[in-house]
PDB file of N, CA and C in Angstrom:
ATOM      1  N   UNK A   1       0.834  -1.181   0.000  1.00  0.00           N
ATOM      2  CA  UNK A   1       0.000   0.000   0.000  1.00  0.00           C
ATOM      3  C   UNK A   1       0.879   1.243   0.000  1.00  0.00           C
ATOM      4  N   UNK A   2       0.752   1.931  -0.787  1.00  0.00           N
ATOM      5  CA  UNK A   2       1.044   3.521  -0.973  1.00  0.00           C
ATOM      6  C   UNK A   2       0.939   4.430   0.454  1.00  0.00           C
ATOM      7  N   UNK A   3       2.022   4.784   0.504  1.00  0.00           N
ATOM      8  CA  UNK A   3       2.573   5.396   2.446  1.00  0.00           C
ATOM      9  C   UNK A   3       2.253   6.852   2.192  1.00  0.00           C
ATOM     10  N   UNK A   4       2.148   7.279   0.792  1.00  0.00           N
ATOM     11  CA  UNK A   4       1.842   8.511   0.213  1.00  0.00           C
ATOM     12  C   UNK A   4       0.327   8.872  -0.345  1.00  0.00           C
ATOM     13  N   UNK A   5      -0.637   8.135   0.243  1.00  0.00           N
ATOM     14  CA  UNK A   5      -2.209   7.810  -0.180  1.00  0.00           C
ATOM     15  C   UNK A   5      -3.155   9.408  -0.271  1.00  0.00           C
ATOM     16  N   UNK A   6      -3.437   9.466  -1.388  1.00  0.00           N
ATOM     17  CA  UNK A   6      -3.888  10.784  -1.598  1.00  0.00           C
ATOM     18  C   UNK A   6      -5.663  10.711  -0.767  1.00  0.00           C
ATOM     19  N   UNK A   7      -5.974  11.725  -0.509  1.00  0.00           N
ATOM     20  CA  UNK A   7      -7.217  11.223  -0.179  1.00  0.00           C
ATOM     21  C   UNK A   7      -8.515  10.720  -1.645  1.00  0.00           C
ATOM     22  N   UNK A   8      -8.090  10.870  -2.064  1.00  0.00           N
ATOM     23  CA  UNK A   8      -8.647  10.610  -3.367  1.00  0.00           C
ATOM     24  C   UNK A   8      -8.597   9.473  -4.014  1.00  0.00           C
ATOM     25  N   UNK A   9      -7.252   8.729  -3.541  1.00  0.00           N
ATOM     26  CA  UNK A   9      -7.046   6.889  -3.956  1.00  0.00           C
ATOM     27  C   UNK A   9      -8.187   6.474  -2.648  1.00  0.00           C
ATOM     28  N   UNK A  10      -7.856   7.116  -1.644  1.00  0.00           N
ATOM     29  CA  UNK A  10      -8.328   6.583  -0.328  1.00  0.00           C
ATOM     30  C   UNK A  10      -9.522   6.152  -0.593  1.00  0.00           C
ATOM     31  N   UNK A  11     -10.659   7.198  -0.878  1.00  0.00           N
ATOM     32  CA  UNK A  11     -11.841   7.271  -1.532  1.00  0.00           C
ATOM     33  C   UNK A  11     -11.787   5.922  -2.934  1.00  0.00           C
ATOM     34  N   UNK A  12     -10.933   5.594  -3.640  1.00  0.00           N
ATOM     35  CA  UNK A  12     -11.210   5.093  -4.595  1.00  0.00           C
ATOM     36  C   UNK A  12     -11.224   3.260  -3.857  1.00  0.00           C
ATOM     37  N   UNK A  13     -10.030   3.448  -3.495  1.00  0.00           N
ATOM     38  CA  UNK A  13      -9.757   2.013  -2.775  1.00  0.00           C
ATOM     39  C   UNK A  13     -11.027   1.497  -2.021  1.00  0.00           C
ATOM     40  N   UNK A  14     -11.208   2.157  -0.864  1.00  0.00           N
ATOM     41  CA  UNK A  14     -12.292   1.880  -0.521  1.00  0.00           C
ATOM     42  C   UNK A  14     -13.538   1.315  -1.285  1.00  0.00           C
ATOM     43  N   UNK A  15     -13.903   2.123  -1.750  1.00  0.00           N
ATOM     44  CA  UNK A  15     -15.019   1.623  -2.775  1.00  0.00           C
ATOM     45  C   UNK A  15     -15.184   0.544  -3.205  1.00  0.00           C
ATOM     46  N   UNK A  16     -13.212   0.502  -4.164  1.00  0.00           N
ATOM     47  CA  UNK A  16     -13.414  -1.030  -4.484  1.00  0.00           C
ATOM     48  C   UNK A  16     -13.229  -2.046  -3.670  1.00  0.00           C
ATOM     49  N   UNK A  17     -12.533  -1.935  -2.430  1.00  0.00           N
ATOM     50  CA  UNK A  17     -12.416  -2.647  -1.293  1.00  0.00           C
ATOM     51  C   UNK A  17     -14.203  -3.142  -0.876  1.00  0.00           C
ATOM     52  N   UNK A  18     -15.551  -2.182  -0.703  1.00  0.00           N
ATOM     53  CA  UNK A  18     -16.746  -2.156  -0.238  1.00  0.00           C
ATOM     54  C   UNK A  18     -17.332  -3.359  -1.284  1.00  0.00           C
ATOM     55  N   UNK A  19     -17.069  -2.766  -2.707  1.00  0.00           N
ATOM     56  CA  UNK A  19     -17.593  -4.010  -4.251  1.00  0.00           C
ATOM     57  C   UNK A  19     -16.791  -5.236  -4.086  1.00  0.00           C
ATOM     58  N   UNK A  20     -16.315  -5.799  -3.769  1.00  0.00           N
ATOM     59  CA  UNK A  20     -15.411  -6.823  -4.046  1.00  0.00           C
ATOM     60  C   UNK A  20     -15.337  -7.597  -2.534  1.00  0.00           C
ATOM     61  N   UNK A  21     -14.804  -7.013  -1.857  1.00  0.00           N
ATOM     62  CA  UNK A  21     -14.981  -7.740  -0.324  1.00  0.00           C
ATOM     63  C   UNK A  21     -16.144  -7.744   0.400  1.00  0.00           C
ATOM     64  N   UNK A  22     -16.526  -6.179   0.445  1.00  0.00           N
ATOM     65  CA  UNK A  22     -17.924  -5.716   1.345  1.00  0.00           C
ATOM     66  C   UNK A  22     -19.336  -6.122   1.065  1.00  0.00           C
ATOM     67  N   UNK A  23     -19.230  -6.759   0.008  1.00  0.00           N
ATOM     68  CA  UNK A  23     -20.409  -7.070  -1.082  1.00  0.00           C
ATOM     69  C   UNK A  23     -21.235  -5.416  -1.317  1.00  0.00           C
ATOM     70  N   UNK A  24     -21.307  -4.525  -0.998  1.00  0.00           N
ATOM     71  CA  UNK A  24     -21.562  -3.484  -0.759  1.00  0.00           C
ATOM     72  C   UNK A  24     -21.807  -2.714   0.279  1.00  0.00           C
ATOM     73  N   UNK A  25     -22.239  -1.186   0.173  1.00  0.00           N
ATOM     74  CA  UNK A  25     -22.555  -0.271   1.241  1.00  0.00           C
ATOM     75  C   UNK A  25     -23.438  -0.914   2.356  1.00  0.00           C
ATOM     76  N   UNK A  26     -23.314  -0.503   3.446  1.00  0.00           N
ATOM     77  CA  UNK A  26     -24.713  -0.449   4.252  1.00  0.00           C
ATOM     78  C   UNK A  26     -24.957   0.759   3.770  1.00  0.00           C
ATOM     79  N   UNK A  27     -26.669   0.827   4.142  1.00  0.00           N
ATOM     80  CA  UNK A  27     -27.218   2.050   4.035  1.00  0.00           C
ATOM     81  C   UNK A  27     -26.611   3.276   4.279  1.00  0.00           C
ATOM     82  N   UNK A  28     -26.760   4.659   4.261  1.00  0.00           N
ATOM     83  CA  UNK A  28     -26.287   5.662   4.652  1.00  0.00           C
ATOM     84  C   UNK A  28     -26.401   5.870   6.195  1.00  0.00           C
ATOM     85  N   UNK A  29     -27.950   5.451   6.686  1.00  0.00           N
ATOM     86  CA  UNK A  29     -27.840   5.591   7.864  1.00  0.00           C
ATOM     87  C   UNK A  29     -27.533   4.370   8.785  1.00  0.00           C
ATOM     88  N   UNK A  30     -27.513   3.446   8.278  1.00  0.00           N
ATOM     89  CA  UNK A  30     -26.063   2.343   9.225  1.00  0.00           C
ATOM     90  C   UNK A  30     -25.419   2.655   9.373  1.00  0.00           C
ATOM     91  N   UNK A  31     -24.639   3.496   8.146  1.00  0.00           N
ATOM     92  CA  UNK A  31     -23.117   4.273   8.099  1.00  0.00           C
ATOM     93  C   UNK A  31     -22.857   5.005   8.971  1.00  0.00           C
ATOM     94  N   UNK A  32     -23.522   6.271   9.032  1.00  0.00           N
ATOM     95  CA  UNK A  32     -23.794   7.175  10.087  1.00  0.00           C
ATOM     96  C   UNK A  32     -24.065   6.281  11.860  1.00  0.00           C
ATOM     97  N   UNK A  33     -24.911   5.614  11.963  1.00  0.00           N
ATOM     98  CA  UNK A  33     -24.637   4.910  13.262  1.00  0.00           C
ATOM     99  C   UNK A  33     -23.412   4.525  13.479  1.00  0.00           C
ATOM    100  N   UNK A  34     -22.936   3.686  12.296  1.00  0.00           N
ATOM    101  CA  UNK A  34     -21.192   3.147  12.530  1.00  0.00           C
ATOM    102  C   UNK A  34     -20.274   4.027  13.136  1.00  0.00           C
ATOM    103  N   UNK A  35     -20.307   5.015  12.575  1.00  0.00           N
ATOM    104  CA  UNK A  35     -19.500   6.388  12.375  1.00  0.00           C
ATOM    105  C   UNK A  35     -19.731   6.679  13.571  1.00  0.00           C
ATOM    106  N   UNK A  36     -20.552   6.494  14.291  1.00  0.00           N
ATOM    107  CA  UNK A  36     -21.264   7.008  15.512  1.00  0.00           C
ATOM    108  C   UNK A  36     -20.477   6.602  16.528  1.00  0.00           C
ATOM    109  N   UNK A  37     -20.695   5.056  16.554  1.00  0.00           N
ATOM    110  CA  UNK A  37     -19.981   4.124  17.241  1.00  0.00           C
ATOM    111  C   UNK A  37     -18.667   3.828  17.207  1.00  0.00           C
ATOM    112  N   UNK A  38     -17.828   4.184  16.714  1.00  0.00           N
ATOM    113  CA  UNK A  38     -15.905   4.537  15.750  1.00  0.00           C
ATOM    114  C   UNK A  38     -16.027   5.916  16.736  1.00  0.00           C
ATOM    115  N   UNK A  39     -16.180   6.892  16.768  1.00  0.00           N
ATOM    116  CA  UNK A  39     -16.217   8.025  16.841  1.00  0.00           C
ATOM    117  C   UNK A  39     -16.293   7.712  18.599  1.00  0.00           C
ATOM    118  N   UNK A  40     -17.027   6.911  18.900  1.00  0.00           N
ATOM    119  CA  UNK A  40     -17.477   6.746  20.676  1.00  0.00           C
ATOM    120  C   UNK A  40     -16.399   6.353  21.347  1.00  0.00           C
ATOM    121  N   UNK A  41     -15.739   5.192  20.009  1.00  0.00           N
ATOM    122  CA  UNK A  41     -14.746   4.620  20.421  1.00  0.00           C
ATOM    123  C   UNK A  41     -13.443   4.834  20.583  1.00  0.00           C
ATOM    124  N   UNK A  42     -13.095   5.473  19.891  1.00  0.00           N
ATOM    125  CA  UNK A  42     -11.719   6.696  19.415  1.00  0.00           C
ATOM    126  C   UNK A  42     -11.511   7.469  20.998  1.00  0.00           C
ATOM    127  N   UNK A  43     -13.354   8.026  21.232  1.00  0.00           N
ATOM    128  CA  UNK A  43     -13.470   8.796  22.465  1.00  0.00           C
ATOM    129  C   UNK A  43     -13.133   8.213  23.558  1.00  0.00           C
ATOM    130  N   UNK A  44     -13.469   7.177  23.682  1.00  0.00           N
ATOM    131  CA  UNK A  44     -13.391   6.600  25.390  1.00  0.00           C
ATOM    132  C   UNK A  44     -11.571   6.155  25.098  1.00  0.00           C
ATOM    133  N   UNK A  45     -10.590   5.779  24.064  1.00  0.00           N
ATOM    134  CA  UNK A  45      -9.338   5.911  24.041  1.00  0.00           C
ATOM    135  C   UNK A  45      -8.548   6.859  24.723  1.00  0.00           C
ATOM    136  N   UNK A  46      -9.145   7.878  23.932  1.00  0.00           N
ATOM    137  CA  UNK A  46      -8.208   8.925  24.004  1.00  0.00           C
ATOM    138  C   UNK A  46      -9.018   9.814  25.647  1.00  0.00           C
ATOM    139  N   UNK A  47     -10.449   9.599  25.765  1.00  0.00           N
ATOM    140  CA  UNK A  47     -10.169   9.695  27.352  1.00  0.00           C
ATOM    141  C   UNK A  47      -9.412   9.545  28.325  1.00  0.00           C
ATOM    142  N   UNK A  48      -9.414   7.778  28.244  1.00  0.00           N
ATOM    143  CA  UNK A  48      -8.365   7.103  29.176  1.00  0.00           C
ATOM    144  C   UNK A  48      -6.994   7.189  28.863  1.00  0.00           C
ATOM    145  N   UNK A  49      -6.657   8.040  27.848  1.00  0.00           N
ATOM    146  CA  UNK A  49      -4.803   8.376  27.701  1.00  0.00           C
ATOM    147  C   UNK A  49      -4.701   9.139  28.145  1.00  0.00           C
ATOM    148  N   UNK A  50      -5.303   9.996  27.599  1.00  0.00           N
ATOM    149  CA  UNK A  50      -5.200  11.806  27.999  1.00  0.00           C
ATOM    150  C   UNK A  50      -6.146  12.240  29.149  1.00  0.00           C
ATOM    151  N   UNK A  51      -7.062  11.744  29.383  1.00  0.00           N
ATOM    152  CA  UNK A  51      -7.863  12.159  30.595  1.00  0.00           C
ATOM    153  C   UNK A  51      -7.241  11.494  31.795  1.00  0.00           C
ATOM    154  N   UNK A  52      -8.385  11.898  32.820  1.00  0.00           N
ATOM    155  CA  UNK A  52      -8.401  11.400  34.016  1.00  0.00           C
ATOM    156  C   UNK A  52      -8.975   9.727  34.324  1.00  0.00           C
ATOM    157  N   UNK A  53      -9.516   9.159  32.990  1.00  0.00           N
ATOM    158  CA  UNK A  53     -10.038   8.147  33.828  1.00  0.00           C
ATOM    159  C   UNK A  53      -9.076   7.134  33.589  1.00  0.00           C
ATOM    160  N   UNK A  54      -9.240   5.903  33.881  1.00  0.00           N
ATOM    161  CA  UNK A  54      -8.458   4.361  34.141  1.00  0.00           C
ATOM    162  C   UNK A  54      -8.775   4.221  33.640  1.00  0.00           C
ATOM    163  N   UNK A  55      -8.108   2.873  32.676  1.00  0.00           N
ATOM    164  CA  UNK A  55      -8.124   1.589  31.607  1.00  0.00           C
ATOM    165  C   UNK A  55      -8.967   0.702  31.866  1.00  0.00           C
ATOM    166  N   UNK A  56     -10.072   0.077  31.572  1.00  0.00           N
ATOM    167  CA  UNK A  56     -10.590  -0.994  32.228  1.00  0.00           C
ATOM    168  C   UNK A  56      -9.955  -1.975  30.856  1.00  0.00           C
ATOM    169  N   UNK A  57      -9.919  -3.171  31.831  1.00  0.00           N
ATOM    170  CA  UNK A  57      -9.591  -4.417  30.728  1.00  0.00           C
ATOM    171  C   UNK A  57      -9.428  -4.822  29.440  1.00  0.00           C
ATOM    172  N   UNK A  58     -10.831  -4.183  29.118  1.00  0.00           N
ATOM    173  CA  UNK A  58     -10.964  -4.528  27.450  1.00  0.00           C
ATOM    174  C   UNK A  58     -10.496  -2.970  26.487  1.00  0.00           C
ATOM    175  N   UNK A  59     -10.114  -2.099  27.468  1.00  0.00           N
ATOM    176  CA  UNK A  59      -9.630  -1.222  26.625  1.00  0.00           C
ATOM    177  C   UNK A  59      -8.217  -1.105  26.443  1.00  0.00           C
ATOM    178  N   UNK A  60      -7.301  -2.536  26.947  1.00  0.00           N
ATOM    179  CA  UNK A  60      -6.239  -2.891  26.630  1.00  0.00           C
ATOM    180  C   UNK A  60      -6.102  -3.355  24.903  1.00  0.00           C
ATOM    181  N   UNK A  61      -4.538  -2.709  24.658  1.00  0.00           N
ATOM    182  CA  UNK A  61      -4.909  -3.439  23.445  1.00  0.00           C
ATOM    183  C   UNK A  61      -5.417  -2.497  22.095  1.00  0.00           C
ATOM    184  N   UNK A  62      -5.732  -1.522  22.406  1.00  0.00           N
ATOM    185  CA  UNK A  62      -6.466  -0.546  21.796  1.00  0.00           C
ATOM    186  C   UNK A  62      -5.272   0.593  21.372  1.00  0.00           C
ATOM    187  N   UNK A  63      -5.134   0.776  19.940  1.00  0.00           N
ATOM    188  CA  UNK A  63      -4.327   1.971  19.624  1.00  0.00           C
ATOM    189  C   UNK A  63      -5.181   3.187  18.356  1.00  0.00           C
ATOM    190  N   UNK A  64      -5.029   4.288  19.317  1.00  0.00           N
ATOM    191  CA  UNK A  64      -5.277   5.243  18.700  1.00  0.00           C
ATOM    192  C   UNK A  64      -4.813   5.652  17.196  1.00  0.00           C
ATOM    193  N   UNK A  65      -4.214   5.032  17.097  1.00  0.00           N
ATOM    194  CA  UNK A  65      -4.493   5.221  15.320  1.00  0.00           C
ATOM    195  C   UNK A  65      -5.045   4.315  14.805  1.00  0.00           C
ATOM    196  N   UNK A  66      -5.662   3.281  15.100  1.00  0.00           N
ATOM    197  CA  UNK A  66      -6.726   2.053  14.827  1.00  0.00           C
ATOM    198  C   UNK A  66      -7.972   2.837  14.688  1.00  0.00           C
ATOM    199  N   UNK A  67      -8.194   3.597  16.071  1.00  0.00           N
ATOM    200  CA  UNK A  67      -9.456   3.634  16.376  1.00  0.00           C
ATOM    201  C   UNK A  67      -9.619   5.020  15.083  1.00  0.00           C
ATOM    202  N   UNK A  68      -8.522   6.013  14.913  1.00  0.00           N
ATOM    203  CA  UNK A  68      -8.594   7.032  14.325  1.00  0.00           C
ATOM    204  C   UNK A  68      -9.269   5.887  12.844  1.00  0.00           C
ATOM    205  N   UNK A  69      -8.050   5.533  12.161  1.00  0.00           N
ATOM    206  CA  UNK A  69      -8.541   4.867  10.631  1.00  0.00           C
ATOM    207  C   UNK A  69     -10.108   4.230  10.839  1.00  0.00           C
ATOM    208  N   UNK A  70     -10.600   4.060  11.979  1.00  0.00           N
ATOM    209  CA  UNK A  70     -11.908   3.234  11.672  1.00  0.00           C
ATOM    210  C   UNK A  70     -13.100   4.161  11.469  1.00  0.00           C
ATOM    211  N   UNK A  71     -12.703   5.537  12.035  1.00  0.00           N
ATOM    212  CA  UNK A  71     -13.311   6.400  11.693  1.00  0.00           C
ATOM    213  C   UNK A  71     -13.210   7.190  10.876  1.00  0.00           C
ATOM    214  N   UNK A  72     -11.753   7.355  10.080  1.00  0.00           N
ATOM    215  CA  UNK A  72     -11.916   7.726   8.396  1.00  0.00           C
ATOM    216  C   UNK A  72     -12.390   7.047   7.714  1.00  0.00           C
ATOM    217  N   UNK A  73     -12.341   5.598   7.890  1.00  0.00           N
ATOM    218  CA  UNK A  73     -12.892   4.412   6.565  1.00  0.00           C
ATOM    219  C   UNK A  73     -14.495   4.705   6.660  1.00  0.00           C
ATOM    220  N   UNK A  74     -15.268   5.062   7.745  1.00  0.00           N
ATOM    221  CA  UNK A  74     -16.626   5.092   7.651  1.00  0.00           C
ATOM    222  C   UNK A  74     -16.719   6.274   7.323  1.00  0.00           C
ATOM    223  N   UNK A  75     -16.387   7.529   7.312  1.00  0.00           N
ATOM    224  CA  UNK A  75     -16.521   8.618   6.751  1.00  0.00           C
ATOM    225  C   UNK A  75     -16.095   8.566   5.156  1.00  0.00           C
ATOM    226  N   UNK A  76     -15.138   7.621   5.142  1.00  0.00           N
ATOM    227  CA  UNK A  76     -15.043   7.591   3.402  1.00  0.00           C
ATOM    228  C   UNK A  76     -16.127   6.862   2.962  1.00  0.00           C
ATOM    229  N   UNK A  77     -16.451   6.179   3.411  1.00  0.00           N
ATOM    230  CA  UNK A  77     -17.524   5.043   3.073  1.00  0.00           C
ATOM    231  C   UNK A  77     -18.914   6.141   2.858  1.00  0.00           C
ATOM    232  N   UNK A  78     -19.086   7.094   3.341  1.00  0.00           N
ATOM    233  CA  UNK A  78     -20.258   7.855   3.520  1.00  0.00           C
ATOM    234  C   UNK A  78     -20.049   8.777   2.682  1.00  0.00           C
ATOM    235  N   UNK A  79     -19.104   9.814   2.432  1.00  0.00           N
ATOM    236  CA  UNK A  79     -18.361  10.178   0.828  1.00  0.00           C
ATOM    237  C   UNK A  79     -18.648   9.974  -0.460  1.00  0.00           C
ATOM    238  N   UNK A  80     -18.336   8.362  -0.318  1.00  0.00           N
ATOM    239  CA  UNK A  80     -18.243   7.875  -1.192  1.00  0.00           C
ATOM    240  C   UNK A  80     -19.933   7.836  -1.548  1.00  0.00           C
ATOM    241  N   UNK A  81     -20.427   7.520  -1.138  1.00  0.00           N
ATOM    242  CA  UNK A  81     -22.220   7.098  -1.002  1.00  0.00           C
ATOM    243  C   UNK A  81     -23.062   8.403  -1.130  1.00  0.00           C
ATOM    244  N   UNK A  82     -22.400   9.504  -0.941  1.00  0.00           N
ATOM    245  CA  UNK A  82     -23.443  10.712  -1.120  1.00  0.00           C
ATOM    246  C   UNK A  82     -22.416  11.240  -1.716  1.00  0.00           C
ATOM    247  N   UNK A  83     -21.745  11.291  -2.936  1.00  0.00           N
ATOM    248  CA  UNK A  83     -20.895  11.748  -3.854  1.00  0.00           C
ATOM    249  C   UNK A  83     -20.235  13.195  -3.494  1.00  0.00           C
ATOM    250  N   UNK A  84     -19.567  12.906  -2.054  1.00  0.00           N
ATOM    251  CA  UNK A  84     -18.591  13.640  -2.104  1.00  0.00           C
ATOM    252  C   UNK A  84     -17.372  13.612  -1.942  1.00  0.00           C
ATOM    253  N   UNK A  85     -16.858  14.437  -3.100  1.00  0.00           N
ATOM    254  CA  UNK A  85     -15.167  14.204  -3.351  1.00  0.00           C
ATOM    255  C   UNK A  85     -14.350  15.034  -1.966  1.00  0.00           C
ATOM    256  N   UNK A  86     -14.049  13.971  -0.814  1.00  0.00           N
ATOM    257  CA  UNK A  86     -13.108  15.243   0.396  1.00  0.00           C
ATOM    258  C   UNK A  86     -12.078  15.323   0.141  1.00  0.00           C
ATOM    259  N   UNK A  87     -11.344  15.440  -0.934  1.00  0.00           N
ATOM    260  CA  UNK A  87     -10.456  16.198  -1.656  1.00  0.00           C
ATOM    261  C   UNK A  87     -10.995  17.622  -1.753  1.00  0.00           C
ATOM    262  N   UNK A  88     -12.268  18.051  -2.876  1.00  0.00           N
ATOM    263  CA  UNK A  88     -12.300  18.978  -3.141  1.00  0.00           C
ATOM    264  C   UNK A  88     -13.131  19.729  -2.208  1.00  0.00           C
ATOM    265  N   UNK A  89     -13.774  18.812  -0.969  1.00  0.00           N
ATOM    266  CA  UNK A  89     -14.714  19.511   0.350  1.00  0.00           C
ATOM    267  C   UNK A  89     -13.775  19.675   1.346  1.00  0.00           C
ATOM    268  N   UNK A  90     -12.311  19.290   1.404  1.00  0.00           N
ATOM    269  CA  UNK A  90     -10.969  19.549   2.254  1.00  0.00           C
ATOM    270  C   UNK A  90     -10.910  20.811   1.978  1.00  0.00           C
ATOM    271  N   UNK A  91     -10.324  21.487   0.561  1.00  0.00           N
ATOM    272  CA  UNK A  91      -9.902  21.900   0.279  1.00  0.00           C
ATOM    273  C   UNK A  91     -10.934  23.880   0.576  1.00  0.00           C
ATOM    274  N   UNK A  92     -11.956  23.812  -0.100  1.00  0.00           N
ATOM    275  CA  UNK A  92     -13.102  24.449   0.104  1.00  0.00           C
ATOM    276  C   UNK A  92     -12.721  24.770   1.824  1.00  0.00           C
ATOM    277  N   UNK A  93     -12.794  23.738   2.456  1.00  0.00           N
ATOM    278  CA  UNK A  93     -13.054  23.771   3.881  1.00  0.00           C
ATOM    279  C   UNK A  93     -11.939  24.593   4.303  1.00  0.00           C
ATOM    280  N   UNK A  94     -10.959  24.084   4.298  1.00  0.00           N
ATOM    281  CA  UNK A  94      -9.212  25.432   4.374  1.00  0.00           C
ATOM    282  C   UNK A  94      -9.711  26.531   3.978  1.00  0.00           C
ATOM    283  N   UNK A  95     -10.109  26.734   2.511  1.00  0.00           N
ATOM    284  CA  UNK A  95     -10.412  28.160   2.158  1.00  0.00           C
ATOM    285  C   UNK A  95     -11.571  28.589   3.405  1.00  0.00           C
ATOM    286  N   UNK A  96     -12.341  28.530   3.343  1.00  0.00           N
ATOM    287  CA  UNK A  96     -13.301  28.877   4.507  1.00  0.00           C
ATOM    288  C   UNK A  96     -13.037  29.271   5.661  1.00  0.00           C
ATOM    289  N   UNK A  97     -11.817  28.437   6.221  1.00  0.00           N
ATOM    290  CA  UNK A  97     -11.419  28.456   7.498  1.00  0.00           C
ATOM    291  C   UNK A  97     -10.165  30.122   7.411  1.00  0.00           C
ATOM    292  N   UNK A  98      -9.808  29.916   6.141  1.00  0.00           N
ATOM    293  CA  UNK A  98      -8.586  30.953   6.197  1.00  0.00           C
ATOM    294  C   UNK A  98      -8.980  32.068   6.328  1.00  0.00           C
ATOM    295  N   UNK A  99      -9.948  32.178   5.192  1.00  0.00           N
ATOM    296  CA  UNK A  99     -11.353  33.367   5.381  1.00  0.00           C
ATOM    297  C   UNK A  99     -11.935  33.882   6.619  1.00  0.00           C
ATOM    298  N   UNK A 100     -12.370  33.046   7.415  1.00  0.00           N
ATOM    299  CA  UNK A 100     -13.525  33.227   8.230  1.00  0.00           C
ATOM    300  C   UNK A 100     -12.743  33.809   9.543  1.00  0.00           C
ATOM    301  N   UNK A 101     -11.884  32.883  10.082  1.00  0.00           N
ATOM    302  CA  UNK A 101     -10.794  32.361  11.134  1.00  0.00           C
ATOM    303  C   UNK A 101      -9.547  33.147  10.990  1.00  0.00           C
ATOM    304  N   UNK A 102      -9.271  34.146   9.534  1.00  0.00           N
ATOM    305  CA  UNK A 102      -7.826  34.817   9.686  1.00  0.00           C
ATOM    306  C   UNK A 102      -7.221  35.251  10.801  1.00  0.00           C
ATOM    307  N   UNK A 103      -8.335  36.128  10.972  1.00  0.00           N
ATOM    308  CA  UNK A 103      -7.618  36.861  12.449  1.00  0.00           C
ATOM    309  C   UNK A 103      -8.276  36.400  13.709  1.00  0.00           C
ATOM    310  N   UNK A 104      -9.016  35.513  13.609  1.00  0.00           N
ATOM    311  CA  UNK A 104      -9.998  35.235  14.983  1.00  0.00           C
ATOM    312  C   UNK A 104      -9.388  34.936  16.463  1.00  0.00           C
ATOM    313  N   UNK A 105      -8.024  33.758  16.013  1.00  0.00           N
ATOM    314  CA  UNK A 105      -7.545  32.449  16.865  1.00  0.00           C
ATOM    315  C   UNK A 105      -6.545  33.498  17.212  1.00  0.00           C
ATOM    316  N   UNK A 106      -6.064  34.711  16.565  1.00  0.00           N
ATOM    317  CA  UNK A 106      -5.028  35.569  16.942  1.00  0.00           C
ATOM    318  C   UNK A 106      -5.262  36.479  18.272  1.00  0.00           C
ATOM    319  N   UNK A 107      -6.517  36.790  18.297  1.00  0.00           N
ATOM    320  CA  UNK A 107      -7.099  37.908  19.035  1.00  0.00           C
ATOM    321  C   UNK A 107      -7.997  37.175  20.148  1.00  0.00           C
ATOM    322  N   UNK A 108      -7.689  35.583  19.894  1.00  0.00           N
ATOM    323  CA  UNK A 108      -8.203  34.978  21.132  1.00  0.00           C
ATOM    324  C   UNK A 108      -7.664  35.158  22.741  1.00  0.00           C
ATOM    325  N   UNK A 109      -7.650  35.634  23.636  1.00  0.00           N
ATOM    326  CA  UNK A 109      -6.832  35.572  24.766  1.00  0.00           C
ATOM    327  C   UNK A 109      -6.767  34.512  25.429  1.00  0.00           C
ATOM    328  N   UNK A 110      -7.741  33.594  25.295  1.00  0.00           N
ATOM    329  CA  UNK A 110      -7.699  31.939  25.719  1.00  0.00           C
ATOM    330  C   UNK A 110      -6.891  31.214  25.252  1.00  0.00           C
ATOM    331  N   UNK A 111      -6.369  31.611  24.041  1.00  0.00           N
ATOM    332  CA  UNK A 111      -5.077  31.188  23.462  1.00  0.00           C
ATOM    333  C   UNK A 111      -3.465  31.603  23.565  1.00  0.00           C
ATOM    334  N   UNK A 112      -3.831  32.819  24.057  1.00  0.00           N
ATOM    335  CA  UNK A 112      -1.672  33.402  24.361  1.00  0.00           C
ATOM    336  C   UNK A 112      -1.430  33.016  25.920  1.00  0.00           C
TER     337      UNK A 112
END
């Protein structure tokens, strides 16, 4: 696999990874539950690293960049399914942010 993966193969792979292995999509809103549940899971990780709480048992074993990729693959998976390219909704999104946000994060005092 390509160590240099554009988000745009990412998106492609997948897909064919979903046709060929996945037999296909779940619905959009399975997806979205999935995503839900990846997203819960990522959370209670990076709680117990970075927070205050303890490890219980079964959250041995568990690495944060696992839990991260399981929640890009369902967001690509959902992308992919409501035809959007996050290449070109990344990109849009920066512009927006550069726009909106230029001077905002500067003049924050919660931030210096």
């Amino acid at each position: 696999m390509n160590a240099d993966l554009t988000i745009k193969q990412a998106q492609q792979q997948v897909d064919e990874w979903i046709k060929t292995v996945g037999v296909r999509y779940f619905n959009e809103l399975t997806n979205l539950g999935i995503l839900m549940e990846e997203v819960g899971e990522l959370s209670r990780l990076m709680v117990r690293t970075y927070g205050e709480q303890s490890f219980k048992e079964s959250d041995k074993g568990k690495e944060l960049s696992d839990e991260m990729a399981d929640v890009l693959w369902v967001l690509i998976c959902l992308a992919n399914q409501t035809g959007v390219d996050l290449t070109t909704a990344l990109q849009q999104n920066f512009e927006k942010k550069m726009n909106r946000d230029k001077e905002r994060h500067q003049q924050n005092e919660k931030l210096k």
